[in-house]
N, C-alpha and C. Protein backbone atom coordinates (compact mmCIF):
# COMPACT_ATOMS: atom_id res chain seq x y z
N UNK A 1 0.83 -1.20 0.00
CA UNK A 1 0.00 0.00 0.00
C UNK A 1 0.87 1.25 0.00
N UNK A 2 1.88 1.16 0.61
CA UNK A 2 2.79 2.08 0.99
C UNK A 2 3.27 2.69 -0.73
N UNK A 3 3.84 1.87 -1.18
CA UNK A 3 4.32 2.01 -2.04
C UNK A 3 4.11 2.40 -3.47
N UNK A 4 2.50 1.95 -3.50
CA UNK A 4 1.69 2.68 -4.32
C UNK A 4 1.20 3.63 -4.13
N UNK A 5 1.19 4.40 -2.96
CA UNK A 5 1.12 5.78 -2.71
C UNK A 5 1.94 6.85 -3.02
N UNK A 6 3.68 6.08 -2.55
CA UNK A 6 4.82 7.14 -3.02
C UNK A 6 4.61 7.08 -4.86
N UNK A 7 4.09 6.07 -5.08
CA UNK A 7 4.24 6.07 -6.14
C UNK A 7 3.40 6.98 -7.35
N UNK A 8 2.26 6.95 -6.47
CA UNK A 8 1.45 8.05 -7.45
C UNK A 8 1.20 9.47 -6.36
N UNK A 9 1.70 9.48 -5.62
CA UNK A 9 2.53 10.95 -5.68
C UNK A 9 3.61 11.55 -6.09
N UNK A 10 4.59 10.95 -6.29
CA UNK A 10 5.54 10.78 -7.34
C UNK A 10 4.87 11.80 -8.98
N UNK A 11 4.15 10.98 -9.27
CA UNK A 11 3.35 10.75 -10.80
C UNK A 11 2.58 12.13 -10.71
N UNK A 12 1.76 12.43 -9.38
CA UNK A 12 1.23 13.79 -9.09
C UNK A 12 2.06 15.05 -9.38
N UNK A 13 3.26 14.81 -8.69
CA UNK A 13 4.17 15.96 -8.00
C UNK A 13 4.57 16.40 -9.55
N UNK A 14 4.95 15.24 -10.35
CA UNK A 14 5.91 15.47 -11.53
C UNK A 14 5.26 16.03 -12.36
N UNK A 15 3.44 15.80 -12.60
CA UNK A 15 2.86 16.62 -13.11
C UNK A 15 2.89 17.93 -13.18
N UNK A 16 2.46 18.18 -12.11
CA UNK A 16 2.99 19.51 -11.43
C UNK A 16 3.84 20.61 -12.17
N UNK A 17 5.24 19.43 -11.60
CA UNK A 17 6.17 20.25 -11.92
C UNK A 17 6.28 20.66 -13.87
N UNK A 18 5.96 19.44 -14.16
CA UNK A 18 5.86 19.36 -15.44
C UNK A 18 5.29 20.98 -16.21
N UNK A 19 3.73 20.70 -15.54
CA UNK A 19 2.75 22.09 -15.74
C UNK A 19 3.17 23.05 -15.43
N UNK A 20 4.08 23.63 -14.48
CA UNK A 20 4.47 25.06 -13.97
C UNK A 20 5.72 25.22 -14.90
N UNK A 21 6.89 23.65 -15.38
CA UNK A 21 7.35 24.26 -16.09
C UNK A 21 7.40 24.82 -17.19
N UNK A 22 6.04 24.34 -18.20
CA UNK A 22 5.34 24.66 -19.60
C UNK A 22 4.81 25.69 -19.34
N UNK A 23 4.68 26.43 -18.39
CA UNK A 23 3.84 27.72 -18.09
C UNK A 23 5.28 28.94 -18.10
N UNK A 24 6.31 28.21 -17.52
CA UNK A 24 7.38 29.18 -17.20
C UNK A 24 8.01 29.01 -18.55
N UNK A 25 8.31 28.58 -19.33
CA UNK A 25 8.86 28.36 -20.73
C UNK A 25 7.96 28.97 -21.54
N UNK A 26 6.65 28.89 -22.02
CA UNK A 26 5.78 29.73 -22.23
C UNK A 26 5.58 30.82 -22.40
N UNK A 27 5.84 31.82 -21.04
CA UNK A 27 5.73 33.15 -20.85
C UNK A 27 7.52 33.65 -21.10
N UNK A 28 8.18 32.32 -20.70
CA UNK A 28 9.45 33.18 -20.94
C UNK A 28 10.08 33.40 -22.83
N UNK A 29 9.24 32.55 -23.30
CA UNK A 29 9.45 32.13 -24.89
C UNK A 29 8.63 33.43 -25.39
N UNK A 30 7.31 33.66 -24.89
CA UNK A 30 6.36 34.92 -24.70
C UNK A 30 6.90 36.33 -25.28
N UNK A 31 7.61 35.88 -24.08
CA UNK A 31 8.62 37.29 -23.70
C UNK A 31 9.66 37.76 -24.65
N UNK A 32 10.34 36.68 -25.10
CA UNK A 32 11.40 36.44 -25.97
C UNK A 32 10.83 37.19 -27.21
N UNK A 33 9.77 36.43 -27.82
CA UNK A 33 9.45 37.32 -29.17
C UNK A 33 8.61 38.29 -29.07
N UNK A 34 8.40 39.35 -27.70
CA UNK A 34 8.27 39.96 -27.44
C UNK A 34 9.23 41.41 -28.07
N UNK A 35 9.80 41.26 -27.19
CA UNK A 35 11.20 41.99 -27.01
C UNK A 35 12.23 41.80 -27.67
N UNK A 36 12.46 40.89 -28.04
CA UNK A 36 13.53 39.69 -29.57
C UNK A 36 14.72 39.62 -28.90
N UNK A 37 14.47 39.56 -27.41
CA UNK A 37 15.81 39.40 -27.01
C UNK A 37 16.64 37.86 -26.83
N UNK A 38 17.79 38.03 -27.36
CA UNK A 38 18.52 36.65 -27.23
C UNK A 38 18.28 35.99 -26.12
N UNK A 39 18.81 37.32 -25.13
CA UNK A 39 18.93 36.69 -23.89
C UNK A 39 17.54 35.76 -23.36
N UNK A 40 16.27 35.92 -23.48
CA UNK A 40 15.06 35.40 -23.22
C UNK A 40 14.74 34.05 -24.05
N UNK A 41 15.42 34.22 -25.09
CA UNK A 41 15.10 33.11 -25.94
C UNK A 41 16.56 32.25 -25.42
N UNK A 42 17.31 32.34 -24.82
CA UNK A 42 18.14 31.10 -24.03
C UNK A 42 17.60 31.43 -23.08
N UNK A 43 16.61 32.13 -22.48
CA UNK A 43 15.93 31.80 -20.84
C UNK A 43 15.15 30.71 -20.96
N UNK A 44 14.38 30.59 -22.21
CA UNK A 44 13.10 30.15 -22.23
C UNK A 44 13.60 28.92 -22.82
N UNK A 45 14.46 28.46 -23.75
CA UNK A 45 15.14 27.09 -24.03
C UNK A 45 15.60 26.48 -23.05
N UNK A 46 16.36 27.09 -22.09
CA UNK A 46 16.70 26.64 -21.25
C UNK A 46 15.96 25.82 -19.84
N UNK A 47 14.86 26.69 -19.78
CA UNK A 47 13.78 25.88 -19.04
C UNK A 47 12.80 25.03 -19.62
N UNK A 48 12.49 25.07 -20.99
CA UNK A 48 12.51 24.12 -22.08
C UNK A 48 13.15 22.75 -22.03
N UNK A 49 14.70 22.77 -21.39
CA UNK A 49 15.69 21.86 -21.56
C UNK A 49 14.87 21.18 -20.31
N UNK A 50 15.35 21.77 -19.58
CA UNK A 50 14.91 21.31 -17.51
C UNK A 50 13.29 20.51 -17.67
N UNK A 51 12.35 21.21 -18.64
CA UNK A 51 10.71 20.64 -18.08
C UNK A 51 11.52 19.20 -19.06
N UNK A 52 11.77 19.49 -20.55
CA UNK A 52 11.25 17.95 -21.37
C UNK A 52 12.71 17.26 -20.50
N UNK A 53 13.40 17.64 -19.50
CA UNK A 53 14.52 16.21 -18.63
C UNK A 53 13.06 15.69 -17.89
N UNK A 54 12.11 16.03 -17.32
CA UNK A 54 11.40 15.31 -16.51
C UNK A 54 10.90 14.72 -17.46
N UNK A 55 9.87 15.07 -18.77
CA UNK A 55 8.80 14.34 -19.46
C UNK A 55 9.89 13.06 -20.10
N UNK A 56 10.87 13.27 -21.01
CA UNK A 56 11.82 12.77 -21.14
C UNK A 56 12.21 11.46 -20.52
N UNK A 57 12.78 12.08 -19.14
CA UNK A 57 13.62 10.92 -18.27
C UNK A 57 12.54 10.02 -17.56
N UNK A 58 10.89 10.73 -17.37
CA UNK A 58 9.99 9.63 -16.88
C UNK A 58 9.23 8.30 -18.19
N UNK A 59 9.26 9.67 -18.72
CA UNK A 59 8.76 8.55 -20.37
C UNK A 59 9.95 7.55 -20.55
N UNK A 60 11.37 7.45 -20.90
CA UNK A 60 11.88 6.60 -20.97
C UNK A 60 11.58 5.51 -19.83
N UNK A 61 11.42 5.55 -19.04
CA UNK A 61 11.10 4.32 -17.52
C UNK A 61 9.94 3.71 -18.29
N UNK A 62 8.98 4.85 -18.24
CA UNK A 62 7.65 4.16 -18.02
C UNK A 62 7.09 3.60 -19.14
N UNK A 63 6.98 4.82 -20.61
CA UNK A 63 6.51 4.16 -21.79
C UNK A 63 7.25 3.79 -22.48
N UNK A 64 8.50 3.37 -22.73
CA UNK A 64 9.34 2.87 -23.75
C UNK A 64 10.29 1.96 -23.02
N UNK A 65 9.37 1.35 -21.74
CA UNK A 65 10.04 0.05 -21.20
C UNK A 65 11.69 0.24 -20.78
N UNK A 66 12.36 1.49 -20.56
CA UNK A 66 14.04 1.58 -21.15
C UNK A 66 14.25 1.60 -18.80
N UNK A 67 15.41 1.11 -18.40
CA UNK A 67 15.85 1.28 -17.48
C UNK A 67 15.80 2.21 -16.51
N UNK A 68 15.06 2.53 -15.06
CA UNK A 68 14.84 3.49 -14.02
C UNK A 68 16.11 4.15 -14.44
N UNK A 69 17.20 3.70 -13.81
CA UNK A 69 18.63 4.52 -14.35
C UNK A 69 18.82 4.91 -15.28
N UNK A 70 18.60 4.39 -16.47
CA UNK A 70 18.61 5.06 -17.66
C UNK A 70 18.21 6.83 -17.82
N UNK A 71 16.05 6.37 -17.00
CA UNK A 71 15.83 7.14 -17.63
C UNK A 71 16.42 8.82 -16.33
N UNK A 72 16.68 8.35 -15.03
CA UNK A 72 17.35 9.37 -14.55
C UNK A 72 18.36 9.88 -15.06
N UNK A 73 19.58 9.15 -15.47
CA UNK A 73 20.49 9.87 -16.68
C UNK A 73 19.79 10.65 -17.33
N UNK A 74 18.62 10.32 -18.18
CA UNK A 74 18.61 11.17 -19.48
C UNK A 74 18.08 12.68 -18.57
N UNK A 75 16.67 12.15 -17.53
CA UNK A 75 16.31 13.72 -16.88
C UNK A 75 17.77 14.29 -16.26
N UNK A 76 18.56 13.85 -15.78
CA UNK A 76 19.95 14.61 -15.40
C UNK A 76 20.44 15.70 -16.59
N UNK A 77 21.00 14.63 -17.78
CA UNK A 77 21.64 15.21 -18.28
C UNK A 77 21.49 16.39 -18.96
N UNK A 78 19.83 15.97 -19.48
CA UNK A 78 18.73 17.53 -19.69
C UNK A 78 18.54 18.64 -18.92
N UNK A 79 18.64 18.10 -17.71
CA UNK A 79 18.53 19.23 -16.86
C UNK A 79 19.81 20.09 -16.48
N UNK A 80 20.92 19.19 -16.63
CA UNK A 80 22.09 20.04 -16.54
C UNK A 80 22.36 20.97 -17.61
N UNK A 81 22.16 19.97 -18.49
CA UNK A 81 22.52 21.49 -20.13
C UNK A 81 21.33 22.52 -19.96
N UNK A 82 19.88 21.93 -19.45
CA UNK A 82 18.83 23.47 -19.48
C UNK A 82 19.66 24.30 -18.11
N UNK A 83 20.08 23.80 -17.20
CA UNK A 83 20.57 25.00 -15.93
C UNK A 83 22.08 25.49 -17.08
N UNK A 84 22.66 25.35 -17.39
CA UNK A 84 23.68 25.31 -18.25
C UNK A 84 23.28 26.51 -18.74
N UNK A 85 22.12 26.21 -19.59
CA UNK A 85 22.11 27.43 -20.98
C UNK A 85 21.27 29.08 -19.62
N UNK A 86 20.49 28.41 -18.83
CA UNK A 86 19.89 29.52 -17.94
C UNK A 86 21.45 30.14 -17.13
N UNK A 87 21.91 29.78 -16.60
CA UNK A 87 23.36 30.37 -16.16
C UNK A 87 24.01 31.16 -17.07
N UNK A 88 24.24 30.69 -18.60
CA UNK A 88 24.52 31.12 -19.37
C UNK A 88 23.96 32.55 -19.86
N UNK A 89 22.64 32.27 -20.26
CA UNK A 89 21.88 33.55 -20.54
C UNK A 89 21.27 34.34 -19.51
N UNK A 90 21.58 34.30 -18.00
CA UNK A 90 21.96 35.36 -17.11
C UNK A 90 23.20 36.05 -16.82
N UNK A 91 24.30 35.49 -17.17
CA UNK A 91 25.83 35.57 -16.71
C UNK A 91 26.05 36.23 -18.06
N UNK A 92 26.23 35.47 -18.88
CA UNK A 92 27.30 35.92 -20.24
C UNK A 92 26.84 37.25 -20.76
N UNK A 93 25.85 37.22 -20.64
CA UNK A 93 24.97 38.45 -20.91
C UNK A 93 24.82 39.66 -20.59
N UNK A 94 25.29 39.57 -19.36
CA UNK A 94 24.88 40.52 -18.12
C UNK A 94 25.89 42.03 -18.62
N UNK A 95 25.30 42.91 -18.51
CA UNK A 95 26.17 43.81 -18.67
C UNK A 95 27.08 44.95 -17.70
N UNK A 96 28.61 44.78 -18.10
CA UNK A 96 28.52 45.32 -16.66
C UNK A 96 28.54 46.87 -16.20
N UNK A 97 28.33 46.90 -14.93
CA UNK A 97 27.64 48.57 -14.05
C UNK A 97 29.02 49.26 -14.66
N UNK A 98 28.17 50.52 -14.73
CA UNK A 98 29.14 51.68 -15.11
C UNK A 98 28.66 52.72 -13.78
N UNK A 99 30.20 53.56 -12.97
CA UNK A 99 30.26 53.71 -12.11
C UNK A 99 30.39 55.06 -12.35
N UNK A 100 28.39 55.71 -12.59
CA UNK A 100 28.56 57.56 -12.63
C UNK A 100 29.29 58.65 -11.92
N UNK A 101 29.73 57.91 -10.87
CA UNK A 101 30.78 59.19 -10.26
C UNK A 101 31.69 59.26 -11.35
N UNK A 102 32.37 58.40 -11.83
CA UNK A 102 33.39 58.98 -12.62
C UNK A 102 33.96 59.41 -13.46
């Protein structure tokens, strides 16, 4: 009993997360051809990268029969290159302060 509980809370939670992250990719992609800024359009890929590591790394487990480990690798490795490109297109970008006293 136990176990089918963690288990479809698990399945709940990831939804979830799933949905808030298609909402945050969304508005940040939104935004992007909004404004046409680069920087937004690697915001919004980038959390792009991070939601499809969950859809991704759970679909490999569940519907394409492929290895629990497996499919955590693949949500890892997605999620590292989407934090990757979001680091990226806050940092590289950033411009730096100019100091009006002088």
């Amino acid at each position: 009993m136990e176990r089918e509980l963690i288990t479809m809370l698990v399945v709940v939670v990831s939804a979830v997360v799933l949905v808030l992250g298609g909402v945050i990719t969304h508005l940040a992609y939104r935004a992007a051809r909004r404004t046409g800024s680069p920087v937004m359009t690697q915001f919004a890929a980038g959390f792009a990268l991070v939601t499809l590591g969950l859809l991704f790394g759970g679909g490999l487990h569940q519907v394409f029969g492929g290895s629990f480990l497996g499919g955590v690798l693949l949500q890892r490795v997605l999620m590292a290159l989407g934090f990757g490109l979001l680091v990226y297109s806050l940092y590289a970008h950033a411009e730096p302060r100019t100091n009006e006293n002088s």
